[in-house]
C-alpha atoms as a PDB file:
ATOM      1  CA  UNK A   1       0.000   0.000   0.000  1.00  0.00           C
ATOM      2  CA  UNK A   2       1.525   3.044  -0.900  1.00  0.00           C
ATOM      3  CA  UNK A   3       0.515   6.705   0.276  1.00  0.00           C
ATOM      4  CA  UNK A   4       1.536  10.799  -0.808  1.00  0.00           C
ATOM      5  CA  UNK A   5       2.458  12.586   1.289  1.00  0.00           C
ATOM      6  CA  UNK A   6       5.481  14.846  -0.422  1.00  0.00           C
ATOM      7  CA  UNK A   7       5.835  15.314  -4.029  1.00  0.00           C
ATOM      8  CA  UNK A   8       8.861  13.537  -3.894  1.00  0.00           C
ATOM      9  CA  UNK A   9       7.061  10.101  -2.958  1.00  0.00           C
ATOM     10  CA  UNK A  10       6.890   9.924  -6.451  1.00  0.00           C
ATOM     11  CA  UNK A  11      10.057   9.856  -9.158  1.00  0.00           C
ATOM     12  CA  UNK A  12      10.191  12.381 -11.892  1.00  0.00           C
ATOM     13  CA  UNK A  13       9.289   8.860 -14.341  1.00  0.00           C
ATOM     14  CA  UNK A  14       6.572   8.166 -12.165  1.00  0.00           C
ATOM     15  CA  UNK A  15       5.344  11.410 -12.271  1.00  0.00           C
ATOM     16  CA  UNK A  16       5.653  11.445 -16.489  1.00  0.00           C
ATOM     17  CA  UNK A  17       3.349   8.213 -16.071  1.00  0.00           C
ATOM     18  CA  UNK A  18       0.688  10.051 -13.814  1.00  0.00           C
ATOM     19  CA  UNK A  19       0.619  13.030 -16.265  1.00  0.00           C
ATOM     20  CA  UNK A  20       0.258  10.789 -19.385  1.00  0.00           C
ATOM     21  CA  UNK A  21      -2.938   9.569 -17.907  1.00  0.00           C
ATOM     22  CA  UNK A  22      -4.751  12.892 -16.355  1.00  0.00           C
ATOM     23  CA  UNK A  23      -3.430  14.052 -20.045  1.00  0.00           C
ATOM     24  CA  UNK A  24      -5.551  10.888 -21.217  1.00  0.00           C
ATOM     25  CA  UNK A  25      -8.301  11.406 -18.599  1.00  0.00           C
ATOM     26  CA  UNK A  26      -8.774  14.870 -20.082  1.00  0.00           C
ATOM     27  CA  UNK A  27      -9.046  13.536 -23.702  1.00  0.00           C
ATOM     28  CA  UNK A  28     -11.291  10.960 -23.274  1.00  0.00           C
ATOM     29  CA  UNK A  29     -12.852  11.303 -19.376  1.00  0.00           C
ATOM     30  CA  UNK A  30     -15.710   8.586 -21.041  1.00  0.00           C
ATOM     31  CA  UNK A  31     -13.217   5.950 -20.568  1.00  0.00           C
ATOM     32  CA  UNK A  32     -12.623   6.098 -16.737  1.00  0.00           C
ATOM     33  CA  UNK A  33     -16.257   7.040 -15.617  1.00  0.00           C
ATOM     34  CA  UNK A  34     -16.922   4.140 -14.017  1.00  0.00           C
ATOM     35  CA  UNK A  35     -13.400   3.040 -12.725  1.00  0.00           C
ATOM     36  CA  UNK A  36     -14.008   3.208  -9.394  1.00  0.00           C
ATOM     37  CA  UNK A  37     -17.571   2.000  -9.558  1.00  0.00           C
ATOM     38  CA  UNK A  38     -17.835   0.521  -5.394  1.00  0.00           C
ATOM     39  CA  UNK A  39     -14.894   2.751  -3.946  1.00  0.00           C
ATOM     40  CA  UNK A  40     -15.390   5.207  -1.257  1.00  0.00           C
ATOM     41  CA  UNK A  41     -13.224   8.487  -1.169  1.00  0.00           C
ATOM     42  CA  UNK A  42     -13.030   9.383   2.826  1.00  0.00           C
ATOM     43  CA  UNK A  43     -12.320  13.302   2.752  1.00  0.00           C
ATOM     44  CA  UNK A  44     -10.928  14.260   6.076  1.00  0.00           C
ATOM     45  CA  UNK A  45     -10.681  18.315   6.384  1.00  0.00           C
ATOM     46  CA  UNK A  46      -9.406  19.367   9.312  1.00  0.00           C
ATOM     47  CA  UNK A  47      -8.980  22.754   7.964  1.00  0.00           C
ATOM     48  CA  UNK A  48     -11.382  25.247   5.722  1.00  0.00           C
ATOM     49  CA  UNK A  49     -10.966  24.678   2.105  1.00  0.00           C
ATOM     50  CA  UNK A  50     -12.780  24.875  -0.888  1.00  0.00           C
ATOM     51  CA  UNK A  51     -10.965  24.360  -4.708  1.00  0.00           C
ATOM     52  CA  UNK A  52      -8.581  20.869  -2.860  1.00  0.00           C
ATOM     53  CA  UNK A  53     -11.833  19.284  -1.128  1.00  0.00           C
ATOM     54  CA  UNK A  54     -14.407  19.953  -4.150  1.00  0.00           C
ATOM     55  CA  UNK A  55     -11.580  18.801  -6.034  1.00  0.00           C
ATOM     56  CA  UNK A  56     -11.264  15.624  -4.396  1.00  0.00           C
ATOM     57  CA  UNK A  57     -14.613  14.727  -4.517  1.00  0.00           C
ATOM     58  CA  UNK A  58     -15.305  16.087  -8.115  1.00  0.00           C
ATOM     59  CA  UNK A  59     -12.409  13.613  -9.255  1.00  0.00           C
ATOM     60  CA  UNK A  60     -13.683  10.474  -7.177  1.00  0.00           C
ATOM     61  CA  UNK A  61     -17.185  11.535  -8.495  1.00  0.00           C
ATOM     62  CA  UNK A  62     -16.261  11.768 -12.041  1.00  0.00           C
ATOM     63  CA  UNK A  63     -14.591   8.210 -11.912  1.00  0.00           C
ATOM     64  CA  UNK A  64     -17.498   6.464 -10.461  1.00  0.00           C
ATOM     65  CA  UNK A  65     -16.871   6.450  -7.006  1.00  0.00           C
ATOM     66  CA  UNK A  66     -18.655   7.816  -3.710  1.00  0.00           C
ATOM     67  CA  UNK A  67     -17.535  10.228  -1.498  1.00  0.00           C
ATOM     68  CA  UNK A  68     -17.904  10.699   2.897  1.00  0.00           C
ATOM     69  CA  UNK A  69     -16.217  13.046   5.308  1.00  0.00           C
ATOM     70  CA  UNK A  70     -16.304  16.383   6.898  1.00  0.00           C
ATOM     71  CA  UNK A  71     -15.259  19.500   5.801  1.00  0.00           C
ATOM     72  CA  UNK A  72     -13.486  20.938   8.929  1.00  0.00           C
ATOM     73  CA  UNK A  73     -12.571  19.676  12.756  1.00  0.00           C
ATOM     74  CA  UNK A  74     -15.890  21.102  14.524  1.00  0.00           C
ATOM     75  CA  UNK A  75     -18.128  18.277  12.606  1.00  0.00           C
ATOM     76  CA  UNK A  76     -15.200  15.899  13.199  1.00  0.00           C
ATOM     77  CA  UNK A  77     -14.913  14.018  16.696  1.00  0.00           C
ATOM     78  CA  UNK A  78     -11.665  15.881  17.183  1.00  0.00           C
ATOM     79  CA  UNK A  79     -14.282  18.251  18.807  1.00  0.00           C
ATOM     80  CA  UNK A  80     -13.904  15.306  21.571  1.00  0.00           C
ATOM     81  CA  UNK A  81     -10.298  15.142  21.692  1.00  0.00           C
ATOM     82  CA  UNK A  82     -10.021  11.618  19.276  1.00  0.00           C
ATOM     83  CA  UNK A  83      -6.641  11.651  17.819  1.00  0.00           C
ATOM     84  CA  UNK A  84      -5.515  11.355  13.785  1.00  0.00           C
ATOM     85  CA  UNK A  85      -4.546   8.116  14.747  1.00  0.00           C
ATOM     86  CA  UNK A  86      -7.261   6.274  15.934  1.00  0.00           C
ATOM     87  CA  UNK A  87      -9.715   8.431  13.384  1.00  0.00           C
ATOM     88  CA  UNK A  88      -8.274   6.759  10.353  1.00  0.00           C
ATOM     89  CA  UNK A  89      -7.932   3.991  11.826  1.00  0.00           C
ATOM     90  CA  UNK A  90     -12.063   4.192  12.049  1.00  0.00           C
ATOM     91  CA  UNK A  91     -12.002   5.706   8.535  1.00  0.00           C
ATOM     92  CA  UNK A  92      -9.916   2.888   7.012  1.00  0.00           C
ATOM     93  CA  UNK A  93     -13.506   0.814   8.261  1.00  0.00           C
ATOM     94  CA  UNK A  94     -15.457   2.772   6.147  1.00  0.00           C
ATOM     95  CA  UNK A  95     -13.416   4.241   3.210  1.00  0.00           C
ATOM     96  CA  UNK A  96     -11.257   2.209   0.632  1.00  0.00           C
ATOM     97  CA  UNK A  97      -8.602   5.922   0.165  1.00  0.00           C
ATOM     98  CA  UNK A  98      -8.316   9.218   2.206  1.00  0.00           C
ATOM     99  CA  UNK A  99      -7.720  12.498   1.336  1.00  0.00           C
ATOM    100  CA  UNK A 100      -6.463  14.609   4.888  1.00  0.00           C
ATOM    101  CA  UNK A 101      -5.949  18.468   5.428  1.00  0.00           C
ATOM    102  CA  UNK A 102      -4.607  19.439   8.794  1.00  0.00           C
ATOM    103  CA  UNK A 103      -3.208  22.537  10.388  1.00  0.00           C
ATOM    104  CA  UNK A 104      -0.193  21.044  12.061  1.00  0.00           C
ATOM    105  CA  UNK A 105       2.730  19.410  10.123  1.00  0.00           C
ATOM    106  CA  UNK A 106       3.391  15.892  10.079  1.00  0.00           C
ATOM    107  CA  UNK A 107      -0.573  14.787  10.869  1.00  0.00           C
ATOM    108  CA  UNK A 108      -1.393  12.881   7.601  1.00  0.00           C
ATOM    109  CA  UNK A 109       2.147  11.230   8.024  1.00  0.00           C
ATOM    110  CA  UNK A 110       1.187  10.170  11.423  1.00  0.00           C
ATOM    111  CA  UNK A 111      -2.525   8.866  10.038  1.00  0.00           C
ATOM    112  CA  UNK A 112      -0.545   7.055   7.204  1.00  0.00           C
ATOM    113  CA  UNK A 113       1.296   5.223   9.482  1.00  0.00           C
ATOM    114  CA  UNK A 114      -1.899   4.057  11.210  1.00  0.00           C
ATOM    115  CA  UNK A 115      -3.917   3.368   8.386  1.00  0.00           C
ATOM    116  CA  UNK A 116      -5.549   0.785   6.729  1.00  0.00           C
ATOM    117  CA  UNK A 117      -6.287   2.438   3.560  1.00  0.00           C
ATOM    118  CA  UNK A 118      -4.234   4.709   0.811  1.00  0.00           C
ATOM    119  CA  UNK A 119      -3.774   8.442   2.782  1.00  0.00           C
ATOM    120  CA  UNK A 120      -2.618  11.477   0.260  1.00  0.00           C
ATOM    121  CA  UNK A 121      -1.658  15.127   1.843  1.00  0.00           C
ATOM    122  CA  UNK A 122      -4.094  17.299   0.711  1.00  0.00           C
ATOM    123  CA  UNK A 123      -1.852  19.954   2.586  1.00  0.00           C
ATOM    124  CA  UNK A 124      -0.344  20.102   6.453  1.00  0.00           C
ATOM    125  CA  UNK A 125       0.353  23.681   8.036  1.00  0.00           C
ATOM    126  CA  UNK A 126       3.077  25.418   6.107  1.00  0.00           C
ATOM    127  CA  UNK A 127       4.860  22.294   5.380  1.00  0.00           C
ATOM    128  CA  UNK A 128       3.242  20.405   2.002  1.00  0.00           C
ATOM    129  CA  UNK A 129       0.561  20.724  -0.572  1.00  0.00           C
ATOM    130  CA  UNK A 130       1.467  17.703  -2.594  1.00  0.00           C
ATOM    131  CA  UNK A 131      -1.194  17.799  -5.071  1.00  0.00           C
ATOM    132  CA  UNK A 132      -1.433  21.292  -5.507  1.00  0.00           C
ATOM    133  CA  UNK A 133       2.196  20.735  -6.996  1.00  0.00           C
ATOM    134  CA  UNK A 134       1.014  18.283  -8.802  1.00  0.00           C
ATOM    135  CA  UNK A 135      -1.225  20.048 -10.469  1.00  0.00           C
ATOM    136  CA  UNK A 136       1.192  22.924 -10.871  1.00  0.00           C
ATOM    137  CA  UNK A 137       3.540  20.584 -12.580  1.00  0.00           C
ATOM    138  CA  UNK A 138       0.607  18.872 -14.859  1.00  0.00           C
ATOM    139  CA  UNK A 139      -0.535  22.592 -15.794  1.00  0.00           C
ATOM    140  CA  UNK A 140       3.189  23.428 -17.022  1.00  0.00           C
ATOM    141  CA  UNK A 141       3.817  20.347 -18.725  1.00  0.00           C
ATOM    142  CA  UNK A 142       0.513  20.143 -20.709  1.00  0.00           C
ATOM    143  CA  UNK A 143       0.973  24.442 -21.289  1.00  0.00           C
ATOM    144  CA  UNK A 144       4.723  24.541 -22.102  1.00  0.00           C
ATOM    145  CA  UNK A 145       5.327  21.009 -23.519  1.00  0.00           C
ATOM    146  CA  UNK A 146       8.220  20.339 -20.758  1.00  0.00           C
ATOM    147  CA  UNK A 147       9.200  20.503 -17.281  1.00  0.00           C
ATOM    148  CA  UNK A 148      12.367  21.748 -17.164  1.00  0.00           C
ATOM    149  CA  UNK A 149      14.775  24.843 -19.431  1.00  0.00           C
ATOM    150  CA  UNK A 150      12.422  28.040 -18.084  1.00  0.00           C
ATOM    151  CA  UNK A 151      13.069  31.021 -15.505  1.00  0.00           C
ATOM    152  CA  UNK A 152      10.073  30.491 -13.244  1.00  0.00           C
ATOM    153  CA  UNK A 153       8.954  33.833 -10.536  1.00  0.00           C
ATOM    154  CA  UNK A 154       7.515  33.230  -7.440  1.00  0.00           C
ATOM    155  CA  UNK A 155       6.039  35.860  -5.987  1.00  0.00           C
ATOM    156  CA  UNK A 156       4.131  37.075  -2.864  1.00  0.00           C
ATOM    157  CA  UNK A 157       4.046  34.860   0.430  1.00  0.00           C
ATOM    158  CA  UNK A 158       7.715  32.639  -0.003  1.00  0.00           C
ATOM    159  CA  UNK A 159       7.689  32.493   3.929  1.00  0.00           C
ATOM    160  CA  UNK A 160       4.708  30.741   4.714  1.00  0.00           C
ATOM    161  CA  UNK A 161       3.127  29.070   1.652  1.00  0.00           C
ATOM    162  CA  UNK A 162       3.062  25.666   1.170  1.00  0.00           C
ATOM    163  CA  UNK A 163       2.694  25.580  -2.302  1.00  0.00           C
ATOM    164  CA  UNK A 164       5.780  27.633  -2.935  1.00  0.00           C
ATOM    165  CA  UNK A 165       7.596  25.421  -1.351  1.00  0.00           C
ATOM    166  CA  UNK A 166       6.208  22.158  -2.011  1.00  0.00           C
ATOM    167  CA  UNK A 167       6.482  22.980  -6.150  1.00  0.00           C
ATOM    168  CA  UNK A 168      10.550  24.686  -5.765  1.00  0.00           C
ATOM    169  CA  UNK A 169      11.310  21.483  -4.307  1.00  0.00           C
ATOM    170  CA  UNK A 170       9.670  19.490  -6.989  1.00  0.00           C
ATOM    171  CA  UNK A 171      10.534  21.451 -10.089  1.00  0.00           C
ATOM    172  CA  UNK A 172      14.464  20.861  -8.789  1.00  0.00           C
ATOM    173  CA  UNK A 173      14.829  17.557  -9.823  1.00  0.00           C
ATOM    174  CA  UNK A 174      14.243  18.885 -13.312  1.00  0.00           C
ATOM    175  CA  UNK A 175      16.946  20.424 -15.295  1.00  0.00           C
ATOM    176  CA  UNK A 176      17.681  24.352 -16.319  1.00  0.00           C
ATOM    177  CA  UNK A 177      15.362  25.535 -13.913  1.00  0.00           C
ATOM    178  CA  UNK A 178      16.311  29.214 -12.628  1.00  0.00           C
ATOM    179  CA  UNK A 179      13.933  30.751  -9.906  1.00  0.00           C
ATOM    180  CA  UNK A 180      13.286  34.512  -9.408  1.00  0.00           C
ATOM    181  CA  UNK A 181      11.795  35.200  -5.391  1.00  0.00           C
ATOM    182  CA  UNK A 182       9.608  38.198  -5.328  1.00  0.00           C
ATOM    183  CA  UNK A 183       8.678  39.193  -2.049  1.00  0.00           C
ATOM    184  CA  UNK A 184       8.877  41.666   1.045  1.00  0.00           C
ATOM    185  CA  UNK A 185      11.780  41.112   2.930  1.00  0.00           C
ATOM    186  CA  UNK A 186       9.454  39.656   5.780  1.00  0.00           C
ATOM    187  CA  UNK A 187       8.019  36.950   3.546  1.00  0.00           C
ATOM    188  CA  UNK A 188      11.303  35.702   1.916  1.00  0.00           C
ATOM    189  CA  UNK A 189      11.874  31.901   1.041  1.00  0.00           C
ATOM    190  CA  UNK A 190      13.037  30.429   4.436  1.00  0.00           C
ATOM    191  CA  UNK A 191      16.403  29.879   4.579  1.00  0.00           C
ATOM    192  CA  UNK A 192      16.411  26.190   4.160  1.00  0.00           C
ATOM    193  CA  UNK A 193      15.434  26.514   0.840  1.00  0.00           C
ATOM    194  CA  UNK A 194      18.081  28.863  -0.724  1.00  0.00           C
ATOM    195  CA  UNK A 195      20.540  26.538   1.010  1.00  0.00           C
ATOM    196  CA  UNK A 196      19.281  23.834  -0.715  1.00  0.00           C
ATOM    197  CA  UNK A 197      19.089  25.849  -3.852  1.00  0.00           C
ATOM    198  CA  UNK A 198      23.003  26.613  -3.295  1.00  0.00           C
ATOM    199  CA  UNK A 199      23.895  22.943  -2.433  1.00  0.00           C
ATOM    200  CA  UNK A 200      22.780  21.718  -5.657  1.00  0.00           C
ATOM    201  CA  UNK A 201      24.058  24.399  -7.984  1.00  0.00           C
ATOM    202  CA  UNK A 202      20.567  26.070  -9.618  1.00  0.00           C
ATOM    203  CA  UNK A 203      20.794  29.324  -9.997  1.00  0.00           C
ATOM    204  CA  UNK A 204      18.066  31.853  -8.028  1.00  0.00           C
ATOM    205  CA  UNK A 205      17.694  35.361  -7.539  1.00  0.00           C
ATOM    206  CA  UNK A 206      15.846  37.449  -4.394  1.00  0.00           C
ATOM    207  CA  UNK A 207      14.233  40.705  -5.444  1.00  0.00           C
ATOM    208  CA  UNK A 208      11.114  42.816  -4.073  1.00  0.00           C
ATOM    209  CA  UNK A 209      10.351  44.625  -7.228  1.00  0.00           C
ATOM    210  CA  UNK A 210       7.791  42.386  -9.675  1.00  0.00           C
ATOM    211  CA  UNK A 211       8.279  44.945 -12.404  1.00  0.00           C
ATOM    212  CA  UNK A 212      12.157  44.303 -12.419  1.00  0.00           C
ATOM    213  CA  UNK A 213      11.843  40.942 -13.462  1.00  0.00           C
ATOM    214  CA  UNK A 214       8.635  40.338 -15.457  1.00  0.00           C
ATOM    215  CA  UNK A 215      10.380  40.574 -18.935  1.00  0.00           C
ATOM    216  CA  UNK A 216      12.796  37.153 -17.736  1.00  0.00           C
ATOM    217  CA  UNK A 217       9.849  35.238 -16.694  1.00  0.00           C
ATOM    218  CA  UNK A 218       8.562  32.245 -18.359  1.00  0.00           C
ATOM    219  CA  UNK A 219       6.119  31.438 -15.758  1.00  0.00           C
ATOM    220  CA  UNK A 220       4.801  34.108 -12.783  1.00  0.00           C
ATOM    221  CA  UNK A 221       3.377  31.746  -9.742  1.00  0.00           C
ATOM    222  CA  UNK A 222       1.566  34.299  -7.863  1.00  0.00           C
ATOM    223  CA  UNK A 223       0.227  33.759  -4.249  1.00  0.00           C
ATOM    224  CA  UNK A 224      -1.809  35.584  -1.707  1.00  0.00           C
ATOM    225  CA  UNK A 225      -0.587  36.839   1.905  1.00  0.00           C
ATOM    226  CA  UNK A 226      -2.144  34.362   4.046  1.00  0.00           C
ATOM    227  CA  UNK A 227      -4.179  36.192   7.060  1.00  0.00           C
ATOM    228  CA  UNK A 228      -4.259  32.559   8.555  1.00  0.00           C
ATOM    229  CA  UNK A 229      -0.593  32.642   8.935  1.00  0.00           C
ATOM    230  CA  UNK A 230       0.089  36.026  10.408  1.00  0.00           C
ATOM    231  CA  UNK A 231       0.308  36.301  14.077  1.00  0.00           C
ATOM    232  CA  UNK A 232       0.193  39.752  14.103  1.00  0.00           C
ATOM    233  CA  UNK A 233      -3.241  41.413  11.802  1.00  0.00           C
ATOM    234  CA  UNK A 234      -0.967  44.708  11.538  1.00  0.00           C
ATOM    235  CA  UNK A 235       1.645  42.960   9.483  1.00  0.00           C
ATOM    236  CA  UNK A 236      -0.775  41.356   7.548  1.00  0.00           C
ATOM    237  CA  UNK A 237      -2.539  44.406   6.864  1.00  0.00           C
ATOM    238  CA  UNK A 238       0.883  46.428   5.904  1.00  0.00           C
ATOM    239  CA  UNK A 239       1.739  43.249   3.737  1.00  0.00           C
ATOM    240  CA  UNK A 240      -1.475  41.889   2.368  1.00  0.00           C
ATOM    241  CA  UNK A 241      -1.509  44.506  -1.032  1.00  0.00           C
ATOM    242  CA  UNK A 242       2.133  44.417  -1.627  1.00  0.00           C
ATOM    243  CA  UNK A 243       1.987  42.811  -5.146  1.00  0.00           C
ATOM    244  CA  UNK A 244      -0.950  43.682  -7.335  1.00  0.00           C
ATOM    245  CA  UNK A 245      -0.861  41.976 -11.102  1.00  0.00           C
ATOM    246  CA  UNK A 246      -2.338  44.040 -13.622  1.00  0.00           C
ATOM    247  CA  UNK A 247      -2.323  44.711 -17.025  1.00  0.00           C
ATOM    248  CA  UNK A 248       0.060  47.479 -17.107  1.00  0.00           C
ATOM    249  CA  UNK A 249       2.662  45.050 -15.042  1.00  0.00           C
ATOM    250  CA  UNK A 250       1.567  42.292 -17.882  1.00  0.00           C
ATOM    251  CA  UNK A 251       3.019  44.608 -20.774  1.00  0.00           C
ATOM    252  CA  UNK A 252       6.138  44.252 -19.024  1.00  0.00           C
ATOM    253  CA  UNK A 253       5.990  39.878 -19.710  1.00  0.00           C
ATOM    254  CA  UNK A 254       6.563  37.759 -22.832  1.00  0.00           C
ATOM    255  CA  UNK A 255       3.469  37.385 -24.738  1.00  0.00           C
ATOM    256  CA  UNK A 256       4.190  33.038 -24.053  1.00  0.00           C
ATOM    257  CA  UNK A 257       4.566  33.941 -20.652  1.00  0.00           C
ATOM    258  CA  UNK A 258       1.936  32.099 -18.042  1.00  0.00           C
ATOM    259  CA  UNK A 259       0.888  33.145 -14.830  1.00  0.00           C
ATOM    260  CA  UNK A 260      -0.387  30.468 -12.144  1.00  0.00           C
ATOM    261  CA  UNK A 261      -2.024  30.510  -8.697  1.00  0.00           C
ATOM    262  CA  UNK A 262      -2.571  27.990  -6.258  1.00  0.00           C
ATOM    263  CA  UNK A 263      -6.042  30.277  -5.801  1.00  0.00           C
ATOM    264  CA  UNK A 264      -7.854  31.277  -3.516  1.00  0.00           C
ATOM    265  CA  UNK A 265      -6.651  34.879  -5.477  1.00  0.00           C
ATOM    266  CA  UNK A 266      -7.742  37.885  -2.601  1.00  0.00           C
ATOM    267  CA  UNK A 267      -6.712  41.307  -4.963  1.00  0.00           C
ATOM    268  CA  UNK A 268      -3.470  40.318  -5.845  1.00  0.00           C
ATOM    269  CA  UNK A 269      -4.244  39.190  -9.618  1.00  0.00           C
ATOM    270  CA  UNK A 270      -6.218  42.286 -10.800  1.00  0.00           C
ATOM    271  CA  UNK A 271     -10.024  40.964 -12.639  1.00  0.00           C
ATOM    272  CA  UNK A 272      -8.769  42.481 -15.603  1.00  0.00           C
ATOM    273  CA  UNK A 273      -5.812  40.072 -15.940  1.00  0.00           C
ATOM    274  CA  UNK A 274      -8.382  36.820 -16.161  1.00  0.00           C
ATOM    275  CA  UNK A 275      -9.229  38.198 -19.799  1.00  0.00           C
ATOM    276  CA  UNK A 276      -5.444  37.684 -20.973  1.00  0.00           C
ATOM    277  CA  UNK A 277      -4.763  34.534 -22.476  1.00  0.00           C
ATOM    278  CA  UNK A 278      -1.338  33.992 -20.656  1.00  0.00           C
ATOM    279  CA  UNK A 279      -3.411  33.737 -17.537  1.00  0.00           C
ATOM    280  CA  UNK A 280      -4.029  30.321 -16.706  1.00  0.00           C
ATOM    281  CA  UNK A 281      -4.755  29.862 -12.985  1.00  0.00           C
ATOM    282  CA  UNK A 282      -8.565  28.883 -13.684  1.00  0.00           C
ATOM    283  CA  UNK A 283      -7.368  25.795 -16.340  1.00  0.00           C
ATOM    284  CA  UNK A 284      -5.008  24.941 -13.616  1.00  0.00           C
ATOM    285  CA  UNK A 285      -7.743  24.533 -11.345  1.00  0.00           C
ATOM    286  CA  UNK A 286      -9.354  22.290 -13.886  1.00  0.00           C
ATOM    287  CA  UNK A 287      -5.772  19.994 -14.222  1.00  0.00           C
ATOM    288  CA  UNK A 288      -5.867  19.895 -10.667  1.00  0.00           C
ATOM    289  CA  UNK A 289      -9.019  17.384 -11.159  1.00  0.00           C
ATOM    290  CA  UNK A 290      -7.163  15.311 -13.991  1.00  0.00           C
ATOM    291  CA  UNK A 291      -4.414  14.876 -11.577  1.00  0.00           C
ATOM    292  CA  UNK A 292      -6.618  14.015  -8.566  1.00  0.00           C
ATOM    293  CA  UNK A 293      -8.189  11.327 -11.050  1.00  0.00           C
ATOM    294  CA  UNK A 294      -5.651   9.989 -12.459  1.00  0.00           C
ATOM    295  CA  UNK A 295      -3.666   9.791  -7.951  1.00  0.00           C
ATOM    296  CA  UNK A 296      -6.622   7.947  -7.274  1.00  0.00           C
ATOM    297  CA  UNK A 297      -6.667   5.278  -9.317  1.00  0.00           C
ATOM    298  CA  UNK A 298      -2.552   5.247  -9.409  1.00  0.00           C
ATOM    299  CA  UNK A 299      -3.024   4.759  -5.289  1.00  0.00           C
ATOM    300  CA  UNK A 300      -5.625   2.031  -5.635  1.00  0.00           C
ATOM    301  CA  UNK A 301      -3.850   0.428  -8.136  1.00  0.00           C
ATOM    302  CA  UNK A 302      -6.820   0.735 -10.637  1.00  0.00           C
ATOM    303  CA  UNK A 303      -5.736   0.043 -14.113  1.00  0.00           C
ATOM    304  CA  UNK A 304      -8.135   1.246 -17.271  1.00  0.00           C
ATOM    305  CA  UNK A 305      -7.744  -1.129 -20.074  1.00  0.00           C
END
């Protein structure tokens, strides 16, 4: 039994395989409608969300399946003090996979090792957001044609989101890969990552200034300041409207540039940008299904003939 929890549990070829069939799944979704005709999808949401838990369920919907859970830890019995532990252990009774979202780092690791059943991260504190990367990943390849020889920005919250620093980690193992940091000095990449960036040789730069760098970009990843993260509402405030994408900034880009967002988008991506063709953050949500599909029945070892 095998279970996701980093977007490294896979290997890049592994990963080429899982593409090649939400690629597949997207040409011809017909084929794998009733795949997983009897399975149960257990969601287990610890934590508010709306595009990774719709998601989830759209893709266990859309191959057949059924889906149960709970959309945040007040309608769970954590209300009661029950532990990860022994509620997967209860869920692997009911469910045949699990999706989990928690607020503290390390929880679906510590369910997987309890569990019965298949358990993929669907994101834990600041740590991981495996399938958003995923999807990332997916929405390059299937956009660009490759994974790999492109200057990619990441701008806006480096410090404390997890999709920034689930998909730098993934998109290293790839080659010709140069990454431009675009933040406030308060939300830089943590350290750990830059070292890691300087261990293995790939080249990155740290700037504030989004305008500086938008004509060397061959992807923008764009990200909100997360309230949810900030201790402090003043620094939040001071912070949340640093970066602003609009059309004049767009001028500045290639016209084969694309611009990508985990979403939820708060004002940071003006409304008038969603018009341009380079931006391509609502498609990504769309891959993010394909992917979702194509985990599940990679996880329950559910081959399509």
């Amino acid at each position: 039994m095998r279970h996701l929890m980093s977007p490294l549990d896979f290997t890049t070829e592994e990963l080429d395989r899982l593409f090649d069939m939400a690629n597949e799944i997207e040409r011809n979704p017909g084929k794998y409608a009733h795949a997983c005709d009897g399975k149960i999808l257990a969601t287990c949401f610890y934590e508010p969300s709306t595009r990774t838990r719709l998601s989830f369920e759209s893709a266990m919907i859309r191959l057949g399946g059924k889906v149960i859970g709970f959309a945040d830890a007040a309608s769970s019995s954590a209300t009661k003090g029950e532990s990860v532990s022994d509620t997967i252990r209860i869920v692997s009774c009911y469910a045949d996979i699990c999706a989990m979202r928690h607020p503290k780092e390390g929880a679906p690791m510590v369910a997987a090792g309890k569990s019965g059943i298949p358990v993929i991260n669907a994101g834990d504190g600041g740590h991981h957001h495996p399938t958003q990367t995923l999807t990332d990943l997916l929405t390059i390849r299937s956009l660009k044609g490759r994974l790999g020889g492109f200057t990619i920005g990441l701008c806006g919250d480096l410090k404390f989101g997890r999709t920034v620093h689930s998909l730098i980690n993934a998109l290293v193992r790839y080659e010709n890969i140069r990454f431009i940091f675009i933040s406030p000095e308060e939300l830089r990449v943590p350290d750990y990552v830059t070292e890691m960036l300087k261990e293995k040789d790939i080249p990155y730069n740290e700037v504030i200034r989004l305008e500086n760098v938008m004509p060397e970009l061959d992807l923008l990843y764009m990200t909100r300041v997360q309230k949810e993260r900030f201790f402090n509402e003043e620094d939040y405030i001071r912070l949340k409207d640093f970066y602003i994408l609009n059309a004049d900034r767009m001028s500045l880009a290639k016209e084969d540039m694309l611009v990508l967002h985990p979403l939820p988008r708060v004002n940071e991506i003006s409304v008038e940008v969603d018009d341009d063709p380079r931006a391509v953050y609502f498609r990504q949500a769309q891959y993010g299904v394909y992917v979702r599909m194509a985990l599940i029945l990679t996880l329950l070892e559910i081959q399509v003939p």
